[in-house]
N, C-alpha and C. Protein backbone atom coordinates (compact mmCIF):
# COMPACT_ATOMS: atom_id res chain seq x y z
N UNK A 1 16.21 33.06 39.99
CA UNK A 1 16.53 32.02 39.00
C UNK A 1 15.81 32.31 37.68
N UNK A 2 16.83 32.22 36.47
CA UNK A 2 16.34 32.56 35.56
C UNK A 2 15.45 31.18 34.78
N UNK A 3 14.36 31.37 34.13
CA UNK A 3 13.64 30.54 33.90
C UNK A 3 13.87 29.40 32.53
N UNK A 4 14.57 28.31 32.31
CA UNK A 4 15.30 27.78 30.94
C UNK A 4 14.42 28.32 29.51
N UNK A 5 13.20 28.45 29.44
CA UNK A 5 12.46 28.93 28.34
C UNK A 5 13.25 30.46 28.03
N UNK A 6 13.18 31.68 29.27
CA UNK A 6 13.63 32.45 29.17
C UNK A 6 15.12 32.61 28.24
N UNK A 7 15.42 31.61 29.17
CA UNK A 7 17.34 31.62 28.68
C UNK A 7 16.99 30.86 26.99
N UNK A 8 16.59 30.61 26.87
CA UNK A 8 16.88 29.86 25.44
C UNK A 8 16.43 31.32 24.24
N UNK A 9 15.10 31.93 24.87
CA UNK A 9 14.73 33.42 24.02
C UNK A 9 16.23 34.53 23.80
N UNK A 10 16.42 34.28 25.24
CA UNK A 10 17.91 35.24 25.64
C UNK A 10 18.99 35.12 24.40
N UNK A 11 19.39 33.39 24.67
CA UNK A 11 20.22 33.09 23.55
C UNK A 11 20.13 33.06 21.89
N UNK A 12 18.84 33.03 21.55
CA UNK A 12 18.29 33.09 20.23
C UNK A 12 18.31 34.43 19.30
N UNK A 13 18.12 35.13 20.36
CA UNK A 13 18.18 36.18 19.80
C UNK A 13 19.13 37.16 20.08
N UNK A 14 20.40 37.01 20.89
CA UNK A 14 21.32 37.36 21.15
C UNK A 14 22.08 37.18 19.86
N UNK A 15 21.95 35.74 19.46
CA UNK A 15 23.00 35.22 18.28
C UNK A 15 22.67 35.79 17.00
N UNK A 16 21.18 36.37 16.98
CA UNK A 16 20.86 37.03 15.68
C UNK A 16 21.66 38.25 15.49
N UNK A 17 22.09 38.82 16.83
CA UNK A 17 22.79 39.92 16.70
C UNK A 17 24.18 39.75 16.37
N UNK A 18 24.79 39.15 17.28
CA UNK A 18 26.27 37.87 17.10
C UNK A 18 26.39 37.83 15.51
N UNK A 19 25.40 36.97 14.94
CA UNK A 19 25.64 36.61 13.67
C UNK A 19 25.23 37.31 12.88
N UNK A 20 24.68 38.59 12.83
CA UNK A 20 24.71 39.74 11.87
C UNK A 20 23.55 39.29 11.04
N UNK A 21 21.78 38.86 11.45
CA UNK A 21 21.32 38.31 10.47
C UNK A 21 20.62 39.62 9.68
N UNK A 22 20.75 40.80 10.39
CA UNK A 22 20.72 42.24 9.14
C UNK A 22 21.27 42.25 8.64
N UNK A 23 22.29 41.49 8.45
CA UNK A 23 23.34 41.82 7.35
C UNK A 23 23.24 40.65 6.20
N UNK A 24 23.02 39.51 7.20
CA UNK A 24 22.48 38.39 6.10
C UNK A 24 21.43 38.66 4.94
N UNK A 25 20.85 39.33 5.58
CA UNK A 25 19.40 39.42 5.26
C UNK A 25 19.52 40.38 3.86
N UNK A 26 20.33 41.48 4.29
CA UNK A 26 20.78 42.50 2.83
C UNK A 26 21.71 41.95 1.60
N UNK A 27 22.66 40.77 2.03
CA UNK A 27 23.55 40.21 1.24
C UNK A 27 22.15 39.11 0.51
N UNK A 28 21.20 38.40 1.20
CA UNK A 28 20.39 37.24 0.24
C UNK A 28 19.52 38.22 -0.91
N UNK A 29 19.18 39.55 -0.41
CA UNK A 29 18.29 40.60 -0.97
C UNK A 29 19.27 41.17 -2.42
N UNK A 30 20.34 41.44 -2.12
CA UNK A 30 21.05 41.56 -2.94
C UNK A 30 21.59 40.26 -4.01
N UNK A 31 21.49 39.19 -3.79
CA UNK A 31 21.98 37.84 -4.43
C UNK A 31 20.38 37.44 -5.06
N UNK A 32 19.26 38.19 -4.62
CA UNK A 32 18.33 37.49 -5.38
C UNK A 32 17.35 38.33 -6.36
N UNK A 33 18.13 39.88 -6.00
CA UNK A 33 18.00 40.94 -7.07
C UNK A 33 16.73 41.22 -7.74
N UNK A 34 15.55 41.09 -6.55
CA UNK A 34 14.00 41.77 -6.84
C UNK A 34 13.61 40.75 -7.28
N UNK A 35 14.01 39.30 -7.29
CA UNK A 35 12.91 38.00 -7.43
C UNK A 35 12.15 37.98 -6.36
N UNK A 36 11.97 37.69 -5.36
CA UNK A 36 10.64 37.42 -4.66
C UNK A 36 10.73 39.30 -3.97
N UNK A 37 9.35 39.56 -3.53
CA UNK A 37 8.95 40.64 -3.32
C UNK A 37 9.76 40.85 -1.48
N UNK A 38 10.31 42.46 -1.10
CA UNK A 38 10.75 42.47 -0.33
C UNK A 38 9.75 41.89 1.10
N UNK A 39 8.37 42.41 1.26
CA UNK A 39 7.93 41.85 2.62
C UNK A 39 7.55 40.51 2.72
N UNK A 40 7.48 39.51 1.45
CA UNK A 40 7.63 38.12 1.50
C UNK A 40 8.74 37.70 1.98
N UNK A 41 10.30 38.25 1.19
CA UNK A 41 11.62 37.86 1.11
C UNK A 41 11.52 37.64 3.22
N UNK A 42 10.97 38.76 3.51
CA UNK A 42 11.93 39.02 5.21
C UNK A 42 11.28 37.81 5.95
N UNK A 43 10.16 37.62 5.54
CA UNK A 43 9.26 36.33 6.06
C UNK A 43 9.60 34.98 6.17
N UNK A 44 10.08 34.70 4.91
CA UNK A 44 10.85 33.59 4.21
C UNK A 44 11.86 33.71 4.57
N UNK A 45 12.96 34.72 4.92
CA UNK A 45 14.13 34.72 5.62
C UNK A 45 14.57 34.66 7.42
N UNK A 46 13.15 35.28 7.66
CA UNK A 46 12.98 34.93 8.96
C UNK A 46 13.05 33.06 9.52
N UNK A 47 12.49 32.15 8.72
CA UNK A 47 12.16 31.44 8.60
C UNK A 47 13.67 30.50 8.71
N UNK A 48 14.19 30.58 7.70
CA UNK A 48 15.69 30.21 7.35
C UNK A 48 16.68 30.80 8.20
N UNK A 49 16.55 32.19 8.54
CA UNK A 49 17.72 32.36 9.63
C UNK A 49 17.11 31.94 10.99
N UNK A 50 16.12 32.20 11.70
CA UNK A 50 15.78 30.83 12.45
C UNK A 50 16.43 29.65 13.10
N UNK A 51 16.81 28.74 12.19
CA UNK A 51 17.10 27.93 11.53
C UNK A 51 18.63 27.71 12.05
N UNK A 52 19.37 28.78 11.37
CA UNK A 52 20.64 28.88 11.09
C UNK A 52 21.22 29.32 12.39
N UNK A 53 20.71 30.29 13.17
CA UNK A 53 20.99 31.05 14.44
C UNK A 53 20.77 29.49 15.24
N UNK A 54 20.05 28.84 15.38
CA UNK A 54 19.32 27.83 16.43
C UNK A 54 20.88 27.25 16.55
N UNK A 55 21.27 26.65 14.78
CA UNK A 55 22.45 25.47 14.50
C UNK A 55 23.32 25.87 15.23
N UNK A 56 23.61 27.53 14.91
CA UNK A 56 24.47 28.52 15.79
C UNK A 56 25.14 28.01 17.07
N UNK A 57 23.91 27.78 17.92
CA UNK A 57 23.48 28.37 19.57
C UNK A 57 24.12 26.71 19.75
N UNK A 58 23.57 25.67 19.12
CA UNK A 58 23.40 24.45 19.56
C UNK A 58 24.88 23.77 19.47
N UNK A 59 25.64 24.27 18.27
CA UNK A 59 26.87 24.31 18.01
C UNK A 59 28.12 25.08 19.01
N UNK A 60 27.83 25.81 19.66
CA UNK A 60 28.74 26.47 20.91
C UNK A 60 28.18 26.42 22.01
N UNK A 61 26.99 25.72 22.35
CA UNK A 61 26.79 25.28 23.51
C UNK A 61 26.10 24.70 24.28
N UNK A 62 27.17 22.97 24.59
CA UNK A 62 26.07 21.60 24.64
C UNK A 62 24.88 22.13 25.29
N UNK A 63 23.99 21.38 25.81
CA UNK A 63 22.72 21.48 26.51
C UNK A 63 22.02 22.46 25.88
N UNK A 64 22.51 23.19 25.31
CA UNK A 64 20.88 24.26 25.09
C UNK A 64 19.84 23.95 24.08
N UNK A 65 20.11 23.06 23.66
CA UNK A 65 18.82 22.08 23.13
C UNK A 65 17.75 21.79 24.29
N UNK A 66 18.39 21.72 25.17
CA UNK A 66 16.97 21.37 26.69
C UNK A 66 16.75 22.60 26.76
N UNK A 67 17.07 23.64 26.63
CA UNK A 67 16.71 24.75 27.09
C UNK A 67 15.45 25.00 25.89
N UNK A 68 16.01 24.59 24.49
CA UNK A 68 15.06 24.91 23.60
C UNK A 68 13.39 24.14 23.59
N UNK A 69 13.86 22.98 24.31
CA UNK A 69 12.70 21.87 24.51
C UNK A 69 11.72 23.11 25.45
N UNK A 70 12.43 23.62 26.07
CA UNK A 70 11.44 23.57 27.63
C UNK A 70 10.50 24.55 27.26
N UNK A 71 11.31 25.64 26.32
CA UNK A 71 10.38 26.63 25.37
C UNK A 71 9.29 25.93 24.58
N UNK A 72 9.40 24.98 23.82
CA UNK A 72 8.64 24.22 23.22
C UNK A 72 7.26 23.78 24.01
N UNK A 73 8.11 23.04 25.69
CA UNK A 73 6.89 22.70 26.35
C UNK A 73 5.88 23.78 26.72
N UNK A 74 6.84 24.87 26.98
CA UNK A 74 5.94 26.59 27.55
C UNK A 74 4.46 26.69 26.41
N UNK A 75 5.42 26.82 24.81
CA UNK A 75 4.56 27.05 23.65
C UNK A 75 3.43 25.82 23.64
N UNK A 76 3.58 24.52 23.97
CA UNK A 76 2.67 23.74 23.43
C UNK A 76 1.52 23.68 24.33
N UNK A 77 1.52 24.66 25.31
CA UNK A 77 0.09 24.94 25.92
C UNK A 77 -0.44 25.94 26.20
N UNK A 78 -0.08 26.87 24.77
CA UNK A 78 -0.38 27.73 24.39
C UNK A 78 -1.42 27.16 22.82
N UNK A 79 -2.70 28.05 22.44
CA UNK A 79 -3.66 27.31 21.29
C UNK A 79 -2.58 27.18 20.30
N UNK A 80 -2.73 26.35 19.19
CA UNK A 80 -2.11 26.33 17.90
C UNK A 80 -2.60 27.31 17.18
N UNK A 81 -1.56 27.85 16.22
CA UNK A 81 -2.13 28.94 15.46
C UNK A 81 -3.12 28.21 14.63
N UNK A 82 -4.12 29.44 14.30
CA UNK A 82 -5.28 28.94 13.73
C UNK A 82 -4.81 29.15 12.46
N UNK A 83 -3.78 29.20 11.56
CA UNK A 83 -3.49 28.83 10.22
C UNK A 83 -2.54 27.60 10.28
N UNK A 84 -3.02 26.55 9.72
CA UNK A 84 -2.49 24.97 9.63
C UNK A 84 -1.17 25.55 8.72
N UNK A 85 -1.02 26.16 7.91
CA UNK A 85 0.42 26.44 7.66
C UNK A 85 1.24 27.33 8.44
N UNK A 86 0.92 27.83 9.29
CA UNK A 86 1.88 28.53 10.32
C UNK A 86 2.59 27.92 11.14
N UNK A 87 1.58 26.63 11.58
CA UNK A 87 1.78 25.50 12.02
C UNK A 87 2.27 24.65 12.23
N UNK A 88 2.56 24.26 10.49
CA UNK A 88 3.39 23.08 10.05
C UNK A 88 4.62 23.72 9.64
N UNK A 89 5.02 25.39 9.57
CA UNK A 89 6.31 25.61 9.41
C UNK A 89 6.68 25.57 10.93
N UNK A 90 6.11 25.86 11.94
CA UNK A 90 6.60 25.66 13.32
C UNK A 90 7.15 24.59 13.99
N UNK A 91 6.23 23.61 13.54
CA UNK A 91 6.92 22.37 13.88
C UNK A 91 7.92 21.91 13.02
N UNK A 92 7.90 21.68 11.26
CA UNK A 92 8.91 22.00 10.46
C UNK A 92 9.91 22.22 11.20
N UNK A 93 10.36 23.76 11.59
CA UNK A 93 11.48 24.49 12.04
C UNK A 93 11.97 23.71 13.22
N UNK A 94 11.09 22.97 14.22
CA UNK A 94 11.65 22.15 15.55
C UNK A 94 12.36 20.70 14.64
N UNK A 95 11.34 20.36 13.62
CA UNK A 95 12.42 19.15 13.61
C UNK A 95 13.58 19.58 12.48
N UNK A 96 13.46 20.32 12.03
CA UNK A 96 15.26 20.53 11.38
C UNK A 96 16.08 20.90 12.02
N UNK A 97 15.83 21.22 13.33
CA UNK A 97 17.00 21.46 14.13
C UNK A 97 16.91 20.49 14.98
N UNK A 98 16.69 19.30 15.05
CA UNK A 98 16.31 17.93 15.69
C UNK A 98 16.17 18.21 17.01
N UNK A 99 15.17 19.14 17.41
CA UNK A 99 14.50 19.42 18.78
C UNK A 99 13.46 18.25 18.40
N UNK A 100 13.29 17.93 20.48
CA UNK A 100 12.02 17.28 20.06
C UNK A 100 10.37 17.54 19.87
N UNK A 101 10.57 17.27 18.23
CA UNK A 101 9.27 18.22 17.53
C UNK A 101 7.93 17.24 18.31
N UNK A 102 7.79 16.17 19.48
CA UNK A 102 6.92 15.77 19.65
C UNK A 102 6.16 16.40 20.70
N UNK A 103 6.93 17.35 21.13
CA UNK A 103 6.00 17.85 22.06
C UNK A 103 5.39 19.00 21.76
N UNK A 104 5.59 19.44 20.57
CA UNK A 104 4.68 20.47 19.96
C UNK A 104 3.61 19.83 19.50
N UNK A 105 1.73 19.81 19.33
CA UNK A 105 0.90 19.05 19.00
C UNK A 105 0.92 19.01 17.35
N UNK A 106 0.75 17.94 16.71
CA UNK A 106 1.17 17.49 15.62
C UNK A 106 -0.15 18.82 14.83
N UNK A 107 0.24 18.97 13.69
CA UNK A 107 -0.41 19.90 12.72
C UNK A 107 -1.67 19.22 12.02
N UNK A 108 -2.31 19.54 11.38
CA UNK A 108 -3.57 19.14 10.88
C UNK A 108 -2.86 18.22 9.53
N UNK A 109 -3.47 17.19 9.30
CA UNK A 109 -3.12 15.97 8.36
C UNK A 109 -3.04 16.48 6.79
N UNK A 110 -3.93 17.71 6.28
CA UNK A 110 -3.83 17.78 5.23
C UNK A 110 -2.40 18.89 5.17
N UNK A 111 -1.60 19.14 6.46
CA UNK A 111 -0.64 19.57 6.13
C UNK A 111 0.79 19.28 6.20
N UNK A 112 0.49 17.91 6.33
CA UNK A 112 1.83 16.80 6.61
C UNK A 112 2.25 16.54 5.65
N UNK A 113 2.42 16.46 4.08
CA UNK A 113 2.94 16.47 3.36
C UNK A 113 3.93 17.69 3.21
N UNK A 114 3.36 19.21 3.44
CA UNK A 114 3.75 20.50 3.07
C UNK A 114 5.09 20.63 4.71
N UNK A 115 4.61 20.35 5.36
CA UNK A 115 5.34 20.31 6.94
C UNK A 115 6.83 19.52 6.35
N UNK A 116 6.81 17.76 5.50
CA UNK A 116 7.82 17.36 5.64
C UNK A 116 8.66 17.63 4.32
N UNK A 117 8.50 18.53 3.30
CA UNK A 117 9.03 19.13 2.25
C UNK A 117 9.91 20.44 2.56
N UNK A 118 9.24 21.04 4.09
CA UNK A 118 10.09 22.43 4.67
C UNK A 118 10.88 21.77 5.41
N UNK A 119 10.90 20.61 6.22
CA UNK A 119 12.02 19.82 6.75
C UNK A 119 13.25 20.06 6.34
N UNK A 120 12.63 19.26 4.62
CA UNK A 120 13.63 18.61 3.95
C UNK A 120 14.20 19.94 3.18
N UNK A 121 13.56 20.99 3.17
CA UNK A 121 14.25 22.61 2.56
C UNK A 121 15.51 22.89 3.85
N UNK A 122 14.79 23.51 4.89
CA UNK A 122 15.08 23.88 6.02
C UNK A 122 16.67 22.98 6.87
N UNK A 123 16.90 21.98 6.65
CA UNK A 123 17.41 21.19 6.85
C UNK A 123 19.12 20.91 6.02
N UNK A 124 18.96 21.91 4.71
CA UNK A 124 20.32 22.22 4.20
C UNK A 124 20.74 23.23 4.63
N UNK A 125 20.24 24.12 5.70
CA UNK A 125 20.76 25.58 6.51
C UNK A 125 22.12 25.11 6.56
N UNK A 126 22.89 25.48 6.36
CA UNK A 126 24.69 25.61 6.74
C UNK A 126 24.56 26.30 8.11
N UNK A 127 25.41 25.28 8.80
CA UNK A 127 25.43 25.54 10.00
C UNK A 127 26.61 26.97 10.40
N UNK A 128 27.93 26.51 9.58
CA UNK A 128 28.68 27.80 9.75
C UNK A 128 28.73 28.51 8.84
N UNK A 129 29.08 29.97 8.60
CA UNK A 129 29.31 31.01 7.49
C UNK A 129 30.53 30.68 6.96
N UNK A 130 30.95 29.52 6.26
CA UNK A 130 32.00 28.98 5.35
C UNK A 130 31.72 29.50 3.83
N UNK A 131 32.37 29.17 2.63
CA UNK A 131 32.40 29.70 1.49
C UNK A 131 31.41 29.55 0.69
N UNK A 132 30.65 29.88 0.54
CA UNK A 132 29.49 29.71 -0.46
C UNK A 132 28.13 29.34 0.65
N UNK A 133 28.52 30.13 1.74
CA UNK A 133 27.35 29.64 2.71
C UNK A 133 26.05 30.46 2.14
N UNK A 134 26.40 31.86 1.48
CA UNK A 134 25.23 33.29 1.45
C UNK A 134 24.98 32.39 0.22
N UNK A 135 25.40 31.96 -0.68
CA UNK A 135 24.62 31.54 -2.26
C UNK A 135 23.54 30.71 -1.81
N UNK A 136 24.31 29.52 -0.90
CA UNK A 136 23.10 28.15 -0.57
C UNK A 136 22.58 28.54 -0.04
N UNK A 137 22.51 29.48 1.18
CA UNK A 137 21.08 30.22 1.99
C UNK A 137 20.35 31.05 0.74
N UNK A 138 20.56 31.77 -0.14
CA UNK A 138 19.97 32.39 -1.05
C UNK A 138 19.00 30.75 -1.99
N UNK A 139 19.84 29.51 -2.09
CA UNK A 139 18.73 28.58 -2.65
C UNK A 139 17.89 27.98 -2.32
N UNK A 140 18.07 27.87 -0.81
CA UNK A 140 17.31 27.64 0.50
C UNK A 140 16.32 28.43 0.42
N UNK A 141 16.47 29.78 0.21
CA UNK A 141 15.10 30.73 0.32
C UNK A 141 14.46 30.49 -1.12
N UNK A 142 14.99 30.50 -1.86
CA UNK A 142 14.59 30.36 -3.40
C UNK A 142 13.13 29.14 -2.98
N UNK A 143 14.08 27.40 -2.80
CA UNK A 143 12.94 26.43 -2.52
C UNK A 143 12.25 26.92 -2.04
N UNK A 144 11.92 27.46 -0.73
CA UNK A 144 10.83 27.91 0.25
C UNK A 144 9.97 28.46 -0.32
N UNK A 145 10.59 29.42 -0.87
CA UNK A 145 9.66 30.33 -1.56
C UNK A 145 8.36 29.75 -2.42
N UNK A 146 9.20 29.15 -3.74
CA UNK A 146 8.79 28.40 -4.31
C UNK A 146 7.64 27.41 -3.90
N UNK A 147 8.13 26.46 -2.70
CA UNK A 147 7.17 25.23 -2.14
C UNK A 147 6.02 26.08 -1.79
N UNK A 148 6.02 27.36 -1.05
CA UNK A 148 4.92 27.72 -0.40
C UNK A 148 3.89 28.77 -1.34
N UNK A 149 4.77 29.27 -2.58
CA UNK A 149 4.06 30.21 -3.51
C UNK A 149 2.68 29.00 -4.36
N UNK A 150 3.33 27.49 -4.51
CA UNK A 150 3.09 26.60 -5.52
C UNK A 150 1.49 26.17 -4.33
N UNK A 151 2.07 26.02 -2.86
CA UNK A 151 1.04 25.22 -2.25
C UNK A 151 -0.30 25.95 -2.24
N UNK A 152 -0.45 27.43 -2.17
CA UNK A 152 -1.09 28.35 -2.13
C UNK A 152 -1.50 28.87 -3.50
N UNK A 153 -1.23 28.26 -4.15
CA UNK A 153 -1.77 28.66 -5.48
C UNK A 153 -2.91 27.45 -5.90
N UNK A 154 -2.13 26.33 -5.71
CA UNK A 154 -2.78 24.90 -5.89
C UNK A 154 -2.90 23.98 -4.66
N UNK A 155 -3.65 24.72 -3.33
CA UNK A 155 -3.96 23.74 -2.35
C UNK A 155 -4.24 22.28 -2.45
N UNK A 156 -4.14 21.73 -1.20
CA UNK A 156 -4.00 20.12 -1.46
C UNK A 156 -6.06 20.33 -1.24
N UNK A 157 -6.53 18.87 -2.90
CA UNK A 157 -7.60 18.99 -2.76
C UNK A 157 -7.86 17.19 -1.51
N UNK A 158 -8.90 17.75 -0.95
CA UNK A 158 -9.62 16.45 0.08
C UNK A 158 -9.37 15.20 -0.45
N UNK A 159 -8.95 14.28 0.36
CA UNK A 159 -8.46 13.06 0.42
C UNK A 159 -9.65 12.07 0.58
N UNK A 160 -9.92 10.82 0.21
CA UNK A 160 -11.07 9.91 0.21
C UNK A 160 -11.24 9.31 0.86
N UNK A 161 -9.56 9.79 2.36
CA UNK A 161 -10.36 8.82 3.58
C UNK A 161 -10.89 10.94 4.45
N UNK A 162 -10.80 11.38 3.59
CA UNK A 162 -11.14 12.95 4.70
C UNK A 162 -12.87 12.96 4.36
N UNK A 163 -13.86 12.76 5.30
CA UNK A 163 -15.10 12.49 5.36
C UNK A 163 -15.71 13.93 4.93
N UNK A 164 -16.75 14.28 4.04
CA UNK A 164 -17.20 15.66 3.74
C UNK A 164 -18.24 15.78 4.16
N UNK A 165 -18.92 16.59 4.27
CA UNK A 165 -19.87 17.36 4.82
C UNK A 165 -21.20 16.29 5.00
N UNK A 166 -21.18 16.33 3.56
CA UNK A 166 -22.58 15.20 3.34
C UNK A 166 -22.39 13.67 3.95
N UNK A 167 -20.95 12.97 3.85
CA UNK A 167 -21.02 12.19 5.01
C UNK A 167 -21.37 11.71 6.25
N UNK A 168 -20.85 13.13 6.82
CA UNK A 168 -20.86 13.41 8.61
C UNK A 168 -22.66 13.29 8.82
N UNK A 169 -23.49 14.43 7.74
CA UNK A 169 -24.46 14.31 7.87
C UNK A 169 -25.66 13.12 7.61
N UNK A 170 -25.32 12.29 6.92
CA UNK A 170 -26.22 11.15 6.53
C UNK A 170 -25.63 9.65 6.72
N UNK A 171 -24.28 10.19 6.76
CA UNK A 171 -23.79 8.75 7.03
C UNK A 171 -23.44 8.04 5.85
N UNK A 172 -23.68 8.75 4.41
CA UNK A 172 -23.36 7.76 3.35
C UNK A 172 -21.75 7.71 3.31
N UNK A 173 -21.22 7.01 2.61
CA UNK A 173 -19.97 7.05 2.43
C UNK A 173 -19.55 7.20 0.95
N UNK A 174 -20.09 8.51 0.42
CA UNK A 174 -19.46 9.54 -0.72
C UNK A 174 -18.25 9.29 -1.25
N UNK A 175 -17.62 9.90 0.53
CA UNK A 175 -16.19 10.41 -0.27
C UNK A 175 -14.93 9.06 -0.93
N UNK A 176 -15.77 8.01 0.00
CA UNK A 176 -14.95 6.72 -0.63
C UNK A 176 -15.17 6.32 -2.25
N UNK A 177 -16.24 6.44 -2.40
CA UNK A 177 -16.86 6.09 -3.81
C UNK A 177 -16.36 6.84 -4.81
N UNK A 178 -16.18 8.63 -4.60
CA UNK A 178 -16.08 9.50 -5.53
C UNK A 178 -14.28 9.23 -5.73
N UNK A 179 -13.54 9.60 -4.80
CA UNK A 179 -11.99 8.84 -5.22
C UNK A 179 -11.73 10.77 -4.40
N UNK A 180 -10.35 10.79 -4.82
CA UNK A 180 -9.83 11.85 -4.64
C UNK A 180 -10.01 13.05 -4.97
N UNK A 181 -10.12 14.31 -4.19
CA UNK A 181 -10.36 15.44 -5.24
C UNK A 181 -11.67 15.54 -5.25
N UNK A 182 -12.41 15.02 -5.15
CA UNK A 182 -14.08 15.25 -5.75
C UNK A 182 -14.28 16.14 -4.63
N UNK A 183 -14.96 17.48 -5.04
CA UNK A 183 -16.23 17.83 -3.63
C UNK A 183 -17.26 17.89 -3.64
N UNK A 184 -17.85 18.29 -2.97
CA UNK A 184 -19.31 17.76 -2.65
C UNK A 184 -20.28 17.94 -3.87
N UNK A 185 -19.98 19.11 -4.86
CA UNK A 185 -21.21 19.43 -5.35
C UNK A 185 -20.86 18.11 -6.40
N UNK A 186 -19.51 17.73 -6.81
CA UNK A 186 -19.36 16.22 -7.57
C UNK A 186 -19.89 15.28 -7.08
N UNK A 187 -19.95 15.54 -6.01
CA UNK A 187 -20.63 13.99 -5.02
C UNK A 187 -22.28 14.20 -5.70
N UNK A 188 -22.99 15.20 -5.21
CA UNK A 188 -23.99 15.45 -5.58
C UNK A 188 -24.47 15.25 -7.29
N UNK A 189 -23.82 15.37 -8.00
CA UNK A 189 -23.99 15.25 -9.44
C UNK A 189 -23.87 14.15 -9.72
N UNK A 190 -22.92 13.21 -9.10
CA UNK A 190 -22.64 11.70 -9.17
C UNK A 190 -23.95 11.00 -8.72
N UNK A 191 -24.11 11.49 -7.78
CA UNK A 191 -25.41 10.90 -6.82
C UNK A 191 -26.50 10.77 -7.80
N UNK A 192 -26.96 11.83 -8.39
CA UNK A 192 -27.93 12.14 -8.95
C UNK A 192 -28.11 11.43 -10.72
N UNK A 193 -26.69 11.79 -11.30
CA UNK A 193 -26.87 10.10 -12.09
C UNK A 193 -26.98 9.02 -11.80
N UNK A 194 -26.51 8.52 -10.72
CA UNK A 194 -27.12 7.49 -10.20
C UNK A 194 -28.64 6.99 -10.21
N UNK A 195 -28.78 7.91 -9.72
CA UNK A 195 -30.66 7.88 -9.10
C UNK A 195 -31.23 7.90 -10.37
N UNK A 196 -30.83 8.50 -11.58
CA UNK A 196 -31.65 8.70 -13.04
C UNK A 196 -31.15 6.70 -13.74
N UNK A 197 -30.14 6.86 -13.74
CA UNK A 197 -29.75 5.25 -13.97
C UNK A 197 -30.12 4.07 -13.53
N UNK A 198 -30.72 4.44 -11.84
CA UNK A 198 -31.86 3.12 -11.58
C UNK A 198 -33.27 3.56 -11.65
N UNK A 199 -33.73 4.85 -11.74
CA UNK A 199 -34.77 4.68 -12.51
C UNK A 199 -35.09 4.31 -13.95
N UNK A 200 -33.90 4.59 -15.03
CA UNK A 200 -34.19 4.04 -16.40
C UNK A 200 -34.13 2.17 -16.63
N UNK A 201 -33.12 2.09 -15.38
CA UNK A 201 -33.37 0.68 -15.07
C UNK A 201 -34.70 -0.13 -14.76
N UNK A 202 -35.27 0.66 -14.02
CA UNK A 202 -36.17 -0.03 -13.38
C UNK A 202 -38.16 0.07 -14.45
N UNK A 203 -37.38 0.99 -14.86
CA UNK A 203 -38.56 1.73 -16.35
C UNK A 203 -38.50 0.32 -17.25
N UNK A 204 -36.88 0.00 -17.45
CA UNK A 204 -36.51 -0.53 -18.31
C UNK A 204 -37.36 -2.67 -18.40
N UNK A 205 -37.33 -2.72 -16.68
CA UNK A 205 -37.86 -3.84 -16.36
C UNK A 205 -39.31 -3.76 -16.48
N UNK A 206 -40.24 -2.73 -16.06
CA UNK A 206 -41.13 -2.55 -15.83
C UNK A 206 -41.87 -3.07 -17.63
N UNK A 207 -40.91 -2.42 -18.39
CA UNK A 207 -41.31 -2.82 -19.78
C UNK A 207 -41.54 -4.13 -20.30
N UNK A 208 -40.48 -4.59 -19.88
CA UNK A 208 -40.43 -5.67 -20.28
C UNK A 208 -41.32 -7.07 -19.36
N UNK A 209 -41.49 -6.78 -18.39
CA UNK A 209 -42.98 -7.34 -17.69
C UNK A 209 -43.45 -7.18 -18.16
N UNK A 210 -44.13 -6.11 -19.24
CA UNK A 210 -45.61 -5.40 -19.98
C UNK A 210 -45.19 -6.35 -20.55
């Protein structure tokens, strides 16, 4: 008996062959004419045909969505990749093909914004090779590209309920006070006007007792 995780690998990548995604892959390369660099492009296209092969499989033949789950369950007790964006395109990729992405373990919080923007990319895949299917997969890769060149250039900075270092350790509560964005060595500089401001304060009383 063949094992349903098995059969779903079987079918996935059977259809890449079926659906010619070497060939896809040379027609988006050609439609996007040396804009993004070739060993990014195959990455980013990997990503999107994915995607498109899954719609494929799911489209000629009911049930193999359970088959795709059961892979899912195999993978989700296996570690999470240790890059939070590898991550959040993984699960990404389960829910645009409306597998259920809950049984993969949810991604790290500062990457849930970036996770539901590849959704919402990932999610205009054209399911069949109809007329103008290679342009919109070529804008499909374009966004991607784009979302993930922009996130990596300008990471998301720490959030003011995400507790920092000096928190955990003393217990103050910094990161609420400082607001968004601040890190620690701001915390620290903040802190420290502080401390000069109730001493000129307290100089200030001391005087005026005299």
């Amino acid at each position: 008996k063949v094992a349903p995780s098995v059969l779903a690998i079987l079918m996935h990548e059977s259809y890449h062959i079926k659906k010619e995604s070497k060939v896809m892959e040379k027609e988006i390369k050609k439609l996007l004419n040396g804009s993004i660099e070739d060993s990014i492009l195959h990455q980013i296209l990997n990503i999107v045909e994915d995607v498109r092969i899954d719609r494929e499989v799911f489209s000629d033949y009911m049930g193999a969505k359970g088959l795709y789950e059961e892979e899912l369950r195999r993978l989700s007790g296996k570690k999470p990749p240790e890059n939070p964006v590898a991550w959040a395109i993984a699960c990404a990729i389960a829910e645009a093909e409306e597998l259920d992405s809950s049984i993969l373990p949810a991604p790290p919080k500062k990457v849930l914004p970036l996770k539901d923007k590849i959704v919402s990319i990932l999610k205009k895949v054209p399911v069949k090779q109809k007329r103008g299917a290679k342009k919109k997969i070529k804008y499909i890769v374009e966004d991607l590209y784009d979302l993930l060149k922009n996130y990596f250039q300008k990471p998301p900075q720490p959030s003011s309920a995400t507790p920092t270092k000096k928190k955990s350790e003393g217990g103050n509560d910094e990161g609420s006070k400082t607001g968004k964005g601040q890190t620690e060595e701001d915390t620290e500089i903040e802190k420290e006007e502080n401390n000069k401001k109730s001493e000129e304060e307290q100089e200030q009383q001391e005087a005026k007792e005299q």
